[in-house]
Protein backbone atom coordinates (compact mmCIF):
# COMPACT_ATOMS: atom_id res chain seq x y z
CA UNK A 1 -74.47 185.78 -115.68
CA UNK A 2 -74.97 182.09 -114.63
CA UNK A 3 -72.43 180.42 -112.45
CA UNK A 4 -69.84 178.60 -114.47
CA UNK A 5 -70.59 174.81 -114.36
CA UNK A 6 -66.76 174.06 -113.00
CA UNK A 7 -68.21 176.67 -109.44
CA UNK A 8 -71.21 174.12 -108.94
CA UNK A 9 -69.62 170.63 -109.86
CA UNK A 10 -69.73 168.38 -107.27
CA UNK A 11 -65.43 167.05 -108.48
CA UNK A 12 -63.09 169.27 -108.30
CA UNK A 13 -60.70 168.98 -111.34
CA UNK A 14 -57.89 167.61 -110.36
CA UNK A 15 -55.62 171.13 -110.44
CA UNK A 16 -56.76 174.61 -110.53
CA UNK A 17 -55.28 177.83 -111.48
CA UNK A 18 -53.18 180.15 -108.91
CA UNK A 19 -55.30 182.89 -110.70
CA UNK A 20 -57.75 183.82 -113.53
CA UNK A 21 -56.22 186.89 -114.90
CA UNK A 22 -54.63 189.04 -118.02
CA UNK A 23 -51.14 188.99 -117.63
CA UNK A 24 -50.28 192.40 -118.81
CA UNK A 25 -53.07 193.28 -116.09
CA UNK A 26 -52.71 195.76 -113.48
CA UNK A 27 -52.34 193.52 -110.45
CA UNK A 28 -51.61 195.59 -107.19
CA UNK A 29 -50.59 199.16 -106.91
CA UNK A 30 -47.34 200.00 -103.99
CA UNK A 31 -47.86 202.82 -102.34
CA UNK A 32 -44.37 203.38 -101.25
CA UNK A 33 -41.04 201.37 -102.19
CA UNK A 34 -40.20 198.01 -101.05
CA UNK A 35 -36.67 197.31 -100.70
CA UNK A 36 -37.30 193.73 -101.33
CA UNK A 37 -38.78 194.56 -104.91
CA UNK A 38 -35.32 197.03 -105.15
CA UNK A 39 -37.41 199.56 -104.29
CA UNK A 40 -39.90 199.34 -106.51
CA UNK A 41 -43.29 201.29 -105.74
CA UNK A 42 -46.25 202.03 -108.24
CA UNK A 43 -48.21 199.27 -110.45
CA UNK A 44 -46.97 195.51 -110.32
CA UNK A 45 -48.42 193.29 -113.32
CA UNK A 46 -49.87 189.81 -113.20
CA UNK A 47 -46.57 188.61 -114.96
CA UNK A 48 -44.68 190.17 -112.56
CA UNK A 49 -46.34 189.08 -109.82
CA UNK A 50 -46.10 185.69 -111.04
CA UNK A 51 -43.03 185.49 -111.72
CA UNK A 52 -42.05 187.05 -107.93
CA UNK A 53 -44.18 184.01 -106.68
CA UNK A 54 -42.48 181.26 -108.99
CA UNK A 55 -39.27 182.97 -107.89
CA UNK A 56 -40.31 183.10 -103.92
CA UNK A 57 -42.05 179.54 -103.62
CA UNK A 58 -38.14 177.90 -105.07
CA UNK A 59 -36.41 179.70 -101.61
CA UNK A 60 -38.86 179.36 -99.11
CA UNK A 61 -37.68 176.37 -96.42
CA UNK A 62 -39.09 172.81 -96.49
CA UNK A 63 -42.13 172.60 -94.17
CA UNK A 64 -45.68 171.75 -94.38
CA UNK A 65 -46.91 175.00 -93.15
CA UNK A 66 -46.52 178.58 -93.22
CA UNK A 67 -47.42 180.98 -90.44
CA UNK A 68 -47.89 184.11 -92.38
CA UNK A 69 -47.57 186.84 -90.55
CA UNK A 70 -46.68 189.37 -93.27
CA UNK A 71 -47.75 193.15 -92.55
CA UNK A 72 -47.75 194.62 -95.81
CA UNK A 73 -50.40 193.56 -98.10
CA UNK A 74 -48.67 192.37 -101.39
CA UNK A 75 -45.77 191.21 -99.40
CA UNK A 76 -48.58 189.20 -97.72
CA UNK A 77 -50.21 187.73 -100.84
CA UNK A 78 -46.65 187.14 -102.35
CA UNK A 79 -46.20 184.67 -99.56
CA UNK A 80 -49.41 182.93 -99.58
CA UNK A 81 -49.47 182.56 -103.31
CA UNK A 82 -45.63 180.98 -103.14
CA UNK A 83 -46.39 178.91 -100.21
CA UNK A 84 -49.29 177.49 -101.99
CA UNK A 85 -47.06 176.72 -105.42
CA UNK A 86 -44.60 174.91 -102.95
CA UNK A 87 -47.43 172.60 -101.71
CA UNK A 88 -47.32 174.41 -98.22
CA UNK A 89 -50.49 175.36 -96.21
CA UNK A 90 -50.87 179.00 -94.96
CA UNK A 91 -51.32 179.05 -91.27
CA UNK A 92 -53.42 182.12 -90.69
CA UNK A 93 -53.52 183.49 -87.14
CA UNK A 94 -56.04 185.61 -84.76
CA UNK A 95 -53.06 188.08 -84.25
CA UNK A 96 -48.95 188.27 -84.47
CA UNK A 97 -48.61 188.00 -80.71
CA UNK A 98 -45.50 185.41 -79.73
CA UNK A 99 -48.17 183.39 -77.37
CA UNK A 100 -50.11 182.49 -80.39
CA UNK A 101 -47.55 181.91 -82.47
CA UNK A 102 -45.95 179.57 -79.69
CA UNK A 103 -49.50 177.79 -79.63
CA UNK A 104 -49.30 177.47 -83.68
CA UNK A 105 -45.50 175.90 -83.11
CA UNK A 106 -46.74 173.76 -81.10
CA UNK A 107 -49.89 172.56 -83.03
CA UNK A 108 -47.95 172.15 -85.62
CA UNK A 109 -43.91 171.43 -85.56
CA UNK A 110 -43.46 171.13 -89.59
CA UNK A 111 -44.09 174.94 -89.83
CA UNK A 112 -42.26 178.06 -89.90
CA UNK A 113 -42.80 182.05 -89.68
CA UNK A 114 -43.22 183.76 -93.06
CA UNK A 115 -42.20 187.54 -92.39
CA UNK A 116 -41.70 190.92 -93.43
CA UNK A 117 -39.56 192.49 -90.45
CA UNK A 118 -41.83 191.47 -87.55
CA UNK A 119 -39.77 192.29 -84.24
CA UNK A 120 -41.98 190.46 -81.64
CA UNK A 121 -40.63 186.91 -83.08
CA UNK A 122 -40.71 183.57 -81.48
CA UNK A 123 -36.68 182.11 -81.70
CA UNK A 124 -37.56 178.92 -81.11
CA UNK A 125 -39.34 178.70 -84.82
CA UNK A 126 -37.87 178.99 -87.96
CA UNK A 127 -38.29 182.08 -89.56
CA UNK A 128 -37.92 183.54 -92.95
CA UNK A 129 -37.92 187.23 -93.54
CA UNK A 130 -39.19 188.65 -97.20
CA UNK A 131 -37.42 191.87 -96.70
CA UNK A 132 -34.07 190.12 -96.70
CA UNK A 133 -34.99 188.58 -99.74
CA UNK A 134 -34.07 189.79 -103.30
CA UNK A 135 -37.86 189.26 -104.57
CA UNK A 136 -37.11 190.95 -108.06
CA UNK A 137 -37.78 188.27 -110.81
CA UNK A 138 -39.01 188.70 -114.75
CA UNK A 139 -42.41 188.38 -115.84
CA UNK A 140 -44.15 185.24 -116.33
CA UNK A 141 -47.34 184.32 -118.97
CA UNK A 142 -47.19 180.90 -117.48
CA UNK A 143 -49.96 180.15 -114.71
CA UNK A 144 -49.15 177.70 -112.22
CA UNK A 145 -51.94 175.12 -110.71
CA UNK A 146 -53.13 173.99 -108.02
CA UNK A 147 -53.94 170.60 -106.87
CA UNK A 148 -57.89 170.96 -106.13
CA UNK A 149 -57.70 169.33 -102.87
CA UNK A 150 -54.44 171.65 -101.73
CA UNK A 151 -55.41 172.64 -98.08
CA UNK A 152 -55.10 176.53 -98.80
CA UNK A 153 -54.98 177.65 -95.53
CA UNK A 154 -56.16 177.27 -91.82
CA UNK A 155 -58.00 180.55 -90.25
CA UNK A 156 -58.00 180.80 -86.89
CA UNK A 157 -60.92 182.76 -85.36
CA UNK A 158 -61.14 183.88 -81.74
CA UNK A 159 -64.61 182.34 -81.46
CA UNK A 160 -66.64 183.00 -78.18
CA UNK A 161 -64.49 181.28 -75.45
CA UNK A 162 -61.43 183.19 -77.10
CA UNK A 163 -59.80 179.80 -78.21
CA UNK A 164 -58.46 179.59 -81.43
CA UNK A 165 -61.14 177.78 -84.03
CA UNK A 166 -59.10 176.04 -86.95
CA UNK A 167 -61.45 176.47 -90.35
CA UNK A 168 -59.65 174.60 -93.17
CA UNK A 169 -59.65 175.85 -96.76
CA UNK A 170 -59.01 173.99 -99.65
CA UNK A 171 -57.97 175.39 -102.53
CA UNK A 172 -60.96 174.41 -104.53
CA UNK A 173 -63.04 176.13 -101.70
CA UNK A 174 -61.20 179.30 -102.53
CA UNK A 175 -61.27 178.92 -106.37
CA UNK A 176 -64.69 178.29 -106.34
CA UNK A 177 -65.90 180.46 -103.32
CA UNK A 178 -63.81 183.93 -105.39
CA UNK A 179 -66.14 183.15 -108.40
CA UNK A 180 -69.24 183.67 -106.17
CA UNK A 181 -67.75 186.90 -104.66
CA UNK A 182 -66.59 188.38 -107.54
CA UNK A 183 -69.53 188.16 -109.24
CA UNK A 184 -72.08 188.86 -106.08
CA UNK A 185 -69.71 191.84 -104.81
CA UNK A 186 -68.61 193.18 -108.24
CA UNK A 187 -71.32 192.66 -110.92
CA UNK A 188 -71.59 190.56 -114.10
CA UNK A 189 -68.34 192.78 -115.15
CA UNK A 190 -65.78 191.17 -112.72
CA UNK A 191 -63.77 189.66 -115.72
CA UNK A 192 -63.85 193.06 -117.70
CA UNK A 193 -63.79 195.93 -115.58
CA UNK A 194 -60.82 197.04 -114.09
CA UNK A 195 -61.15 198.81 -110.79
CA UNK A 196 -58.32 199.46 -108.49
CA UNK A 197 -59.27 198.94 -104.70
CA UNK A 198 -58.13 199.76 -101.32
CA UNK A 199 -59.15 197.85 -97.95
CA UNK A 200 -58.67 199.40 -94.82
CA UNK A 201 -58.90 195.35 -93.16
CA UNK A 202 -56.00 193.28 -92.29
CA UNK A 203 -55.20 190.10 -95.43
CA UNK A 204 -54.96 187.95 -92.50
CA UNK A 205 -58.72 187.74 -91.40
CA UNK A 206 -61.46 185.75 -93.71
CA UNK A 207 -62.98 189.24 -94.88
CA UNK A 208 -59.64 191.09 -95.79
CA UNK A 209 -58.28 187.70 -97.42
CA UNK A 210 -61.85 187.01 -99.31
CA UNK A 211 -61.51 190.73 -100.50
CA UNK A 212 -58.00 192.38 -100.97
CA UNK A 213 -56.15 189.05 -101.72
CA UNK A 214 -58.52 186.19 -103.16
CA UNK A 215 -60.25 188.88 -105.26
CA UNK A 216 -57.51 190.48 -107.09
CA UNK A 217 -56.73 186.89 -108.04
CA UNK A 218 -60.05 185.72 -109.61
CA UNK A 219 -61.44 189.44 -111.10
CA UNK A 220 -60.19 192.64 -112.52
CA UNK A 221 -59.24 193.92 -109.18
CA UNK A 222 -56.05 195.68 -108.35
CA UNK A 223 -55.19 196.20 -105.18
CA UNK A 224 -53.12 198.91 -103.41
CA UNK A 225 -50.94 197.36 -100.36
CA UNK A 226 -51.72 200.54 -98.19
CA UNK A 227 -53.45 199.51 -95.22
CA UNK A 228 -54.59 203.21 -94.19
CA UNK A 229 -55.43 203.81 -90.18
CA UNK A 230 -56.91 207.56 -89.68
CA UNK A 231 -59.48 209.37 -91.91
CA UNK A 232 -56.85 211.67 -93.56
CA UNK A 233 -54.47 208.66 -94.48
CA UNK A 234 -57.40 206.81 -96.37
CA UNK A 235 -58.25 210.17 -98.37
CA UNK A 236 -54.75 210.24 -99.16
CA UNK A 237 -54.24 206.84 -99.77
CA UNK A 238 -57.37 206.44 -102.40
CA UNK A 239 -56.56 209.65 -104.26
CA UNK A 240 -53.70 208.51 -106.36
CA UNK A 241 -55.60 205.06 -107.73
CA UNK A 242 -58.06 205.49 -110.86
CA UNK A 243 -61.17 205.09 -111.36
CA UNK A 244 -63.04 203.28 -110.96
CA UNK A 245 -61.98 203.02 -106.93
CA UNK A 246 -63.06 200.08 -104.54
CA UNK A 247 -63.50 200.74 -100.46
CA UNK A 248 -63.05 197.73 -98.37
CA UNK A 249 -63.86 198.38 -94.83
CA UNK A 250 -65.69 197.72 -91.63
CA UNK A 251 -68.98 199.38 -90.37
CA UNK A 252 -66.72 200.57 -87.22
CA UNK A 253 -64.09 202.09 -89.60
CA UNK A 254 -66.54 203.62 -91.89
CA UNK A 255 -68.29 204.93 -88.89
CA UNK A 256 -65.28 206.98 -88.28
CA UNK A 257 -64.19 208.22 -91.65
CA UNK A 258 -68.09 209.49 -92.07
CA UNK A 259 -68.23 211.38 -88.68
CA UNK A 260 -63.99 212.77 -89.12
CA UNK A 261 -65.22 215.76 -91.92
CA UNK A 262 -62.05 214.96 -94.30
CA UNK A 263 -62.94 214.99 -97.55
CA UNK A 264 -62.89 212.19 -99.24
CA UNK A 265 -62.44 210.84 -102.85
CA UNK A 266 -64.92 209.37 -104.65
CA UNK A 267 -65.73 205.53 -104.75
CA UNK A 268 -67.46 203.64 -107.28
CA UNK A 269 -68.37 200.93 -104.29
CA UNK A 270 -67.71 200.16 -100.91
CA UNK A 271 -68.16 196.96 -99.65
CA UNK A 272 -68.42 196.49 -96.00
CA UNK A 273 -68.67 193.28 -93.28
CA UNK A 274 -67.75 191.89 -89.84
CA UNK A 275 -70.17 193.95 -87.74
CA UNK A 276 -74.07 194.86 -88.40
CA UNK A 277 -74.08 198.15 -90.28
CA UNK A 278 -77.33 200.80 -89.61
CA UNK A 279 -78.96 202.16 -92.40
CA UNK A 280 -78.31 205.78 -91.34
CA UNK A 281 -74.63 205.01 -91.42
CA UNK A 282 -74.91 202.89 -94.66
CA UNK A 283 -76.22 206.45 -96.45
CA UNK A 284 -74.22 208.22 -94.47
CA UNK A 285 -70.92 206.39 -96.02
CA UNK A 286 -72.75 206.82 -99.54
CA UNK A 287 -72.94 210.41 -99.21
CA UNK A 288 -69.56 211.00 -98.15
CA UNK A 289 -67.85 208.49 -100.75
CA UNK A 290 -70.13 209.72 -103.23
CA UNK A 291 -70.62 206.01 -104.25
CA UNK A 292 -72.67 202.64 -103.48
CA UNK A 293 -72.06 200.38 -100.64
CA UNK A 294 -72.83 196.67 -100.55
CA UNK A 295 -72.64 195.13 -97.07
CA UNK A 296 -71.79 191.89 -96.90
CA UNK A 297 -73.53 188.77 -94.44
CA UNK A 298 -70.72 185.87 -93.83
CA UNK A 299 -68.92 183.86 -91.46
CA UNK A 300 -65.11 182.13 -91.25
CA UNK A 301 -66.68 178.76 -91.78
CA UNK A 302 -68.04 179.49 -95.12
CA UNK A 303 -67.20 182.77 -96.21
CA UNK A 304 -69.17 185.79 -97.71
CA UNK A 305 -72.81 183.88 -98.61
CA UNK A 306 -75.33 187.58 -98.90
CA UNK A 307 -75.50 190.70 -99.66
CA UNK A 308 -77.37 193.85 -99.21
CA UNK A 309 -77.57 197.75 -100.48
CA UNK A 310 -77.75 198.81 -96.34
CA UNK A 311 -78.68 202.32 -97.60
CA UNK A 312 -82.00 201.06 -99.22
CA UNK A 313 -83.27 197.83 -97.92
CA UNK A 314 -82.91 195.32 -94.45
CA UNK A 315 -83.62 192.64 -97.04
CA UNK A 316 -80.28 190.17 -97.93
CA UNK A 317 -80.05 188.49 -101.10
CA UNK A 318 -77.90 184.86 -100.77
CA UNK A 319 -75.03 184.54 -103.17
CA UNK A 320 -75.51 182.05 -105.88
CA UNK A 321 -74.38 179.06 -105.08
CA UNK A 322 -75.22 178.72 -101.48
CA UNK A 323 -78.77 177.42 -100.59
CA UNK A 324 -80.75 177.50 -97.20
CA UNK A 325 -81.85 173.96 -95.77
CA UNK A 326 -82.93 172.12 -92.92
CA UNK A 327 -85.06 175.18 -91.92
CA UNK A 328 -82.94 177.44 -92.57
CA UNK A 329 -80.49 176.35 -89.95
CA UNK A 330 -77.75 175.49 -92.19
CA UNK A 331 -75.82 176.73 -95.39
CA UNK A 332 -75.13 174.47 -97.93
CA UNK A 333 -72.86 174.75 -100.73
CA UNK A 334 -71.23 172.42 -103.26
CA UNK A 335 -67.73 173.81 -103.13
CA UNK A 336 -68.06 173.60 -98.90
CA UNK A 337 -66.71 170.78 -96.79
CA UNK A 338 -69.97 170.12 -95.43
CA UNK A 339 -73.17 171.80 -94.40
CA UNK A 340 -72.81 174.57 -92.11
CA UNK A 341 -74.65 175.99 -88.99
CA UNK A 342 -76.03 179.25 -89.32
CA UNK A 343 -75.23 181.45 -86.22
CA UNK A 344 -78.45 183.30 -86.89
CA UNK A 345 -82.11 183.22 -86.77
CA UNK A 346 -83.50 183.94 -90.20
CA UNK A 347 -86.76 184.27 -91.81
CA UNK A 348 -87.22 184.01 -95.74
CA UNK A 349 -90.12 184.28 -97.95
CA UNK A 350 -88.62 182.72 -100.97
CA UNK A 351 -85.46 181.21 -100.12
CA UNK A 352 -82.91 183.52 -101.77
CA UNK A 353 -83.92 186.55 -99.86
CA UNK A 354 -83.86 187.24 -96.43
CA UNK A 355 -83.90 189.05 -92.79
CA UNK A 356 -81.93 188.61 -89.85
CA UNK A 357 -83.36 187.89 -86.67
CA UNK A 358 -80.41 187.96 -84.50
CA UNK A 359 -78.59 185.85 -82.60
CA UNK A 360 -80.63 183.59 -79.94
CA UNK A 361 -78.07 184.45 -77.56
CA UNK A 362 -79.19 188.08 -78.92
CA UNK A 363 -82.80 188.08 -76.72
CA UNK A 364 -82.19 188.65 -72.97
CA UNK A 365 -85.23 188.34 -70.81
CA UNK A 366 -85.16 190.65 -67.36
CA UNK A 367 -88.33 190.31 -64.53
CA UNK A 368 -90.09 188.60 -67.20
CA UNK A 369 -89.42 191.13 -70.21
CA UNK A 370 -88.15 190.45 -73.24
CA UNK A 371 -85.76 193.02 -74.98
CA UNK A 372 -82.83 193.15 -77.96
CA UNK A 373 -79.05 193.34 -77.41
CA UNK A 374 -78.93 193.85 -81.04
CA UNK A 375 -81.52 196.69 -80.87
CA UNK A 376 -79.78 198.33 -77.77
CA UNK A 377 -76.65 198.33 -79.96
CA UNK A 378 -78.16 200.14 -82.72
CA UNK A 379 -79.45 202.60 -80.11
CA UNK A 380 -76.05 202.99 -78.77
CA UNK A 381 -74.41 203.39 -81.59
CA UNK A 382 -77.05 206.11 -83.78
CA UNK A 383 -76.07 208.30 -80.75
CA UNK A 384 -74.34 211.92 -81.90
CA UNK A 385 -71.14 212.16 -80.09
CA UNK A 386 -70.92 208.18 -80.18
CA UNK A 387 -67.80 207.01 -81.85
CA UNK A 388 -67.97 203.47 -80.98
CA UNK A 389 -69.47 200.78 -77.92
CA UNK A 390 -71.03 197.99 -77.18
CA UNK A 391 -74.14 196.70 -74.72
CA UNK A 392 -73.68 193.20 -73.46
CA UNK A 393 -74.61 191.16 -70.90
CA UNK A 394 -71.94 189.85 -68.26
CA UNK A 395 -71.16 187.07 -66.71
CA UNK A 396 -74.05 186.11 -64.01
CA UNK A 397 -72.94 186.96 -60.69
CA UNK A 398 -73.57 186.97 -57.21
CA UNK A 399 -76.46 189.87 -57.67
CA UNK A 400 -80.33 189.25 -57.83
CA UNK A 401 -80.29 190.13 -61.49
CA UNK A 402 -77.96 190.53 -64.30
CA UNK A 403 -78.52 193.76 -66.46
CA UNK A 404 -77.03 194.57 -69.61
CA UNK A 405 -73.57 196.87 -69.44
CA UNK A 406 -72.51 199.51 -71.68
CA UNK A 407 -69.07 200.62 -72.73
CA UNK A 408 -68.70 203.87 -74.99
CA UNK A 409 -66.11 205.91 -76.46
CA UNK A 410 -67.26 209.20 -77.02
CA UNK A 411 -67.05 212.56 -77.91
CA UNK A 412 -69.06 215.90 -76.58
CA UNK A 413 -71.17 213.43 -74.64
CA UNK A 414 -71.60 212.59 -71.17
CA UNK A 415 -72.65 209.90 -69.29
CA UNK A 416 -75.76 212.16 -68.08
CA UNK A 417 -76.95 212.71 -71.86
CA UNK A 418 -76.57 208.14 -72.81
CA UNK A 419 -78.66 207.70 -69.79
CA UNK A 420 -81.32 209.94 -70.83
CA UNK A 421 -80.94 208.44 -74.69
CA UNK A 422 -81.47 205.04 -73.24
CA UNK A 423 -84.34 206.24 -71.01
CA UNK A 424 -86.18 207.78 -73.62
CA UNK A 425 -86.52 204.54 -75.58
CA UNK A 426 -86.03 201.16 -72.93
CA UNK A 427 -88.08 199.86 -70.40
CA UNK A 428 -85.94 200.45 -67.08
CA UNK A 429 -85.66 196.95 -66.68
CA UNK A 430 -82.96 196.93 -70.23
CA UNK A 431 -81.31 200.44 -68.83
CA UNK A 432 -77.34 199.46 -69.15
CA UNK A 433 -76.19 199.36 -65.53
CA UNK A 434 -73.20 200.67 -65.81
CA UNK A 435 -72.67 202.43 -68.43
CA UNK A 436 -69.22 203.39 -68.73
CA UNK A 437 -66.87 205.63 -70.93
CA UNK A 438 -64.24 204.13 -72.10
CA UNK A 439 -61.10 204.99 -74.05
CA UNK A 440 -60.98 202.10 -76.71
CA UNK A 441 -62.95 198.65 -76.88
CA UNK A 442 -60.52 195.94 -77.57
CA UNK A 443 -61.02 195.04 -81.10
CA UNK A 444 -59.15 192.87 -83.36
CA UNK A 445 -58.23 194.21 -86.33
CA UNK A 446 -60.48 193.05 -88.25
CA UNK A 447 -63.08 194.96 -86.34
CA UNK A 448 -64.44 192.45 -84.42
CA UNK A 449 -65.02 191.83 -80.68
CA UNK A 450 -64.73 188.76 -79.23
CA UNK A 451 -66.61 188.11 -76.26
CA UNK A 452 -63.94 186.31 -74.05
CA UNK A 453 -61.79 189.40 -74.78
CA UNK A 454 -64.66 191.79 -73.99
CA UNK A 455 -65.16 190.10 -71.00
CA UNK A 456 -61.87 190.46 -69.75
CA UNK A 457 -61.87 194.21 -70.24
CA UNK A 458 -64.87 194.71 -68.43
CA UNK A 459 -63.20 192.95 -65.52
CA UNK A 460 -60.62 194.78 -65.62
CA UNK A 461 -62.41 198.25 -65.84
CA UNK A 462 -64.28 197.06 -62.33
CA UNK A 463 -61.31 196.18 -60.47
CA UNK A 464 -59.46 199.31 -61.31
C-alpha cells in the first residue's frame, strides 16, 4: 500500500486529527479498575476515550507545558491527548526523579506536573493529580484537531554525557511519522485488523510512546494499560486479550521471559527495539511466543526508520518515507525538522536495504589490534547462565593501557567459566579486565544504558 500523499507532502494542512479511528472501536483494554474512571476496568471505546479527553483537556490548569509523569498507561495517554487539545506541549522526561523534574521547572516556569498519585513530587510546581479527578464523561463521534505545527511534545534522552537532550515533536511529525509505523510494523492491514497489544516499555520513552500510545491512535491497535515486570505477570497479563495479540518489548526483557520457562501465550507479533537483538534470541522469542518478531532500528531524533525479521536475516529494510543521503550519513524525511545524523556506520547495496556496521566509537584498537565492542557484547550476552551485561571501555586512566571491562549478572556461572568463554574466542589483548558479577546494570526503563550512568556504576563498584 503506497504512502498516502498527505504522509509525504512537503505542507502540513493546517490541523490534523487527534486520531484516525472507528469510534465504536476497541481502544485500550484496563486490566484492573481505575477509581478515576469509577472504577471502571475492561475495554474503553474510541468515543469514550474521546470524550474522557474533551472532558480532561476543559480542567487541566493554564500553562504551556505539561510534565507528564503518569504511571499507568491509559491514564498516561489520557493526559497527553488532553494536553494536546488544550494547546499544551507534553514535557516528556528521562525519569520521575524530583532532580529532573526541578531541572524541567526550571527550564521551563509555564509548566506543571500531570499525575496519577506520584509520591516523590516536587512542591514547588504545580501539580495536578488524575486520580482525584472524576474522568467519567459520555462518548464522543466528534474528532478534535490539531494545529499541524502544535509542538507535541519534548523527549528528553539521557544522551552520552547523561544531560538531558530536548528532541521536539510536532504534531505533524507524529501524525505523519504513526502512518509510517503502522504500516512498516503492522502490515498493509493497520486500518482493518484489530489486534489488541501489550508493551512491557514505559509510554514515556520514544519507543513505548511510538508503540503503545501513538499507535493505538493512528491503527487498529488496542492497547492494554498493564505494564507487566516478571515473566509470570506478562503470561498473565496477555492471556485475557484476543487474538490477534501484539508484544512490545525490549531485547533485554525478551531475553528474560525466553530463558524464565513460564509458558507463555501466543503472539501474532512481537516487535522489539532500544538495544541490538541476536539472532539466536530473535528465534528464541519466536519459539516461545509461538509468533513473528520484527525488530525495529530508530533513534529519539527521528523515530522508528527500519525494520528487520532478526530470526531470519541481519539485513534492515528502511521505512517508507525516510531516505539515506549524503553517504549515508544522514536520514532524511519530509515530515522531519531537518536532516538527521545517523549514529551508525552503514553499508547499502540499493538504498532501502541495509547492514549495520556499528558505532565508530564501537572499534577499539589495543597494541595495534583492532577488535568489536559490539561483537564482544554479542559474545557476552549468547553465554548460558548470562542474564544480562555489558563490555565497555572506561575512562582512560593513569595505566599503560585501557582494556575493555565487563559487568554480568548471572546465573550458574562463574567468573572462572566467562573467562574461559572470552578466551576461547578473543585475542588476549580484547580479554575484559575485570570482569565482574554484578547484581543489576543500571538501566532506564526503557532498557537502555546510558554511558554517563554506566560509568558511574563502574566507579562505584571499584571504590567499594
Amino acid at each position: 500500500m503506497p504512502i498516502d500523499s498527505a504522509m509525504t507532502s512537503k505542507q502540513p494542512p493546517a490541523r490534523l486529527p487527534l486520531l484516525e479511528r472507528r469510534v465504536e472501536d476497541c481502544f485500550a483494554h484496563l486490566s484492573s479498575a481505575l477509581s478515576p474512571l469509577g472504577g471502571a476496568a475492561g475495554e474503553i471505546s474510541v468515543g469514550t476515550f474521546i470524550g474522557q479527553v474533551l472532558g480532561l483537556a476543559e480542567r487541566l490548569p493554564e500553562a504551556g507545558f505539561a510534565i507528564n509523569l503518569c504511571d499507568n498507561r491509559y491514564l498516561f495517554t489520557l493526559g497527553f491527548c488532553a494536553a494536546l487539545v488544550r494547546g499544551q506541549t507534553n514535557l516528556l522526561p528521562q525519569n520521575r526523579a524530583p532532580a529532573t523534574q526541578a531541572l524541567l521547572r526550571e527550564q521551563y516556569p509555564a509548566s506543571y506536573v500531570l499525575h496519577d498519585g506520584l509520591e516523590n513530587l516536587l512542591d514547588s510546581c504545580p501539580q495536578f493529580n488524575l486520580n482525584e479527578t472524576d474522568l467519567r464523561a459520555d462518548a464522543c463521534r466528534d474528532i478534535p484537531h490539531i494545529c499541524a505545527d502544535q509542538l507535541a511534545a519534548i523527549a528528553f534522552t539521557s544522551g552520552s554525557t547523561g544531560q538531558p537532550k530536548a528532541n521536539l515533536k510536532p504534531w505533524h511529525t507524529f501524525v505523519t511519522s504513526s502512518r509510517m509505523n503502522a504500516q512498516a510494523m503492522l502490515g498493509d492491514d493497520y486500518r482493518e485488523q484489530l489486534r489488541f497489544a501489550l508493551a512491557t516499555v514505559p509510554a514515556q520513552h520514544m519507543w513505548g510512546l511510538e508503540t503503545s500510545l501513538l499507535l493505538p491512535l493512528f491503527s487498529r491497535l488496542c492497547i492494554s494499560d498493564a505494564r507487566p515486570l516478571f515473566p509470570l505477570d506478562v503470561a498473565q497479563a496477555l492471556q485475557p486479550l484476543p487474538a490477534p495479540r501484539l508484544l512490545i518489548s525490549t531485547p533485554v526483557h525478551l531475553r528474560a521471559l525466553v530463558h524464565s520457562g513460564v509458558a507463555m501465550p501466543p503472539v501474532k507479533q512481537i516487535l522489539c527495539a532500544t538495544a541490538p537483538l541476536s539472532q539466536d534470541l530473535a528465534q528464541a522469542a519466536e519459539s516461545c511466543f509461538a509468533g513473528e518478531l520484527i525488530e525495529v532500528y530508530g533513534c529519539s531524533e527521528v523515530g522508528s526508520m527500519a525494520r528487520r525479521r532478526s530470526a531470519q536475516t541481519d539485513l534492515w529494510q528502511l521505512f517508507d518515507g525516510l531516505e539515506l543521503a549524503q553517504d549515508l550519513s544522514v536520514i532524511r524525511g519530509s515530515h522531519l525538522p531537518q536532516e538527521q545524523p545517523l549514529q551508525d556506520r552503514i553499508e547499502t547495496a540499493d538504498g532501502r536495504h541495509f547492514r549495520l556496521l556499528g558505532r565508530s566509537d564501537d572499534m577499539i584498537e589495543i597494541a595495534g589490534k583492532r577488535g568489536s565492542l559490539v561483537e564482544m557484547n554479542k559474545l557476552l550476552l549468547a553465554t548460558p547462565g548470562v542474564v544480562d551485561g555489558v563490555v565497555f571501555m572506561p575512562e582512560a586512566g593513569q595505566q599503560t593501557v585501557t582494556r575493555p571491562v565487563a559487568l554480568v549478572v548471572g546465573t550458574d556461572i562463574t567468573k572462572q567459566q566467562l573467562s574461559a568463554r572470552f578466551a576461547a574466542h578473543l585475542d588476549p589483548v580484547f580479554m575484559p579486565r575485570p570482569l565482574l558479577m554484578v547484581d543489576a546494570l543500571p538501566r532506564e526503563e526503557n532498557g537502555k544504558l546510558p554511558r554517563a550512568k554506566l560509568l558511574a556504576f563502574y566507579h562505584e563498584l571499584r571504590n567499594k
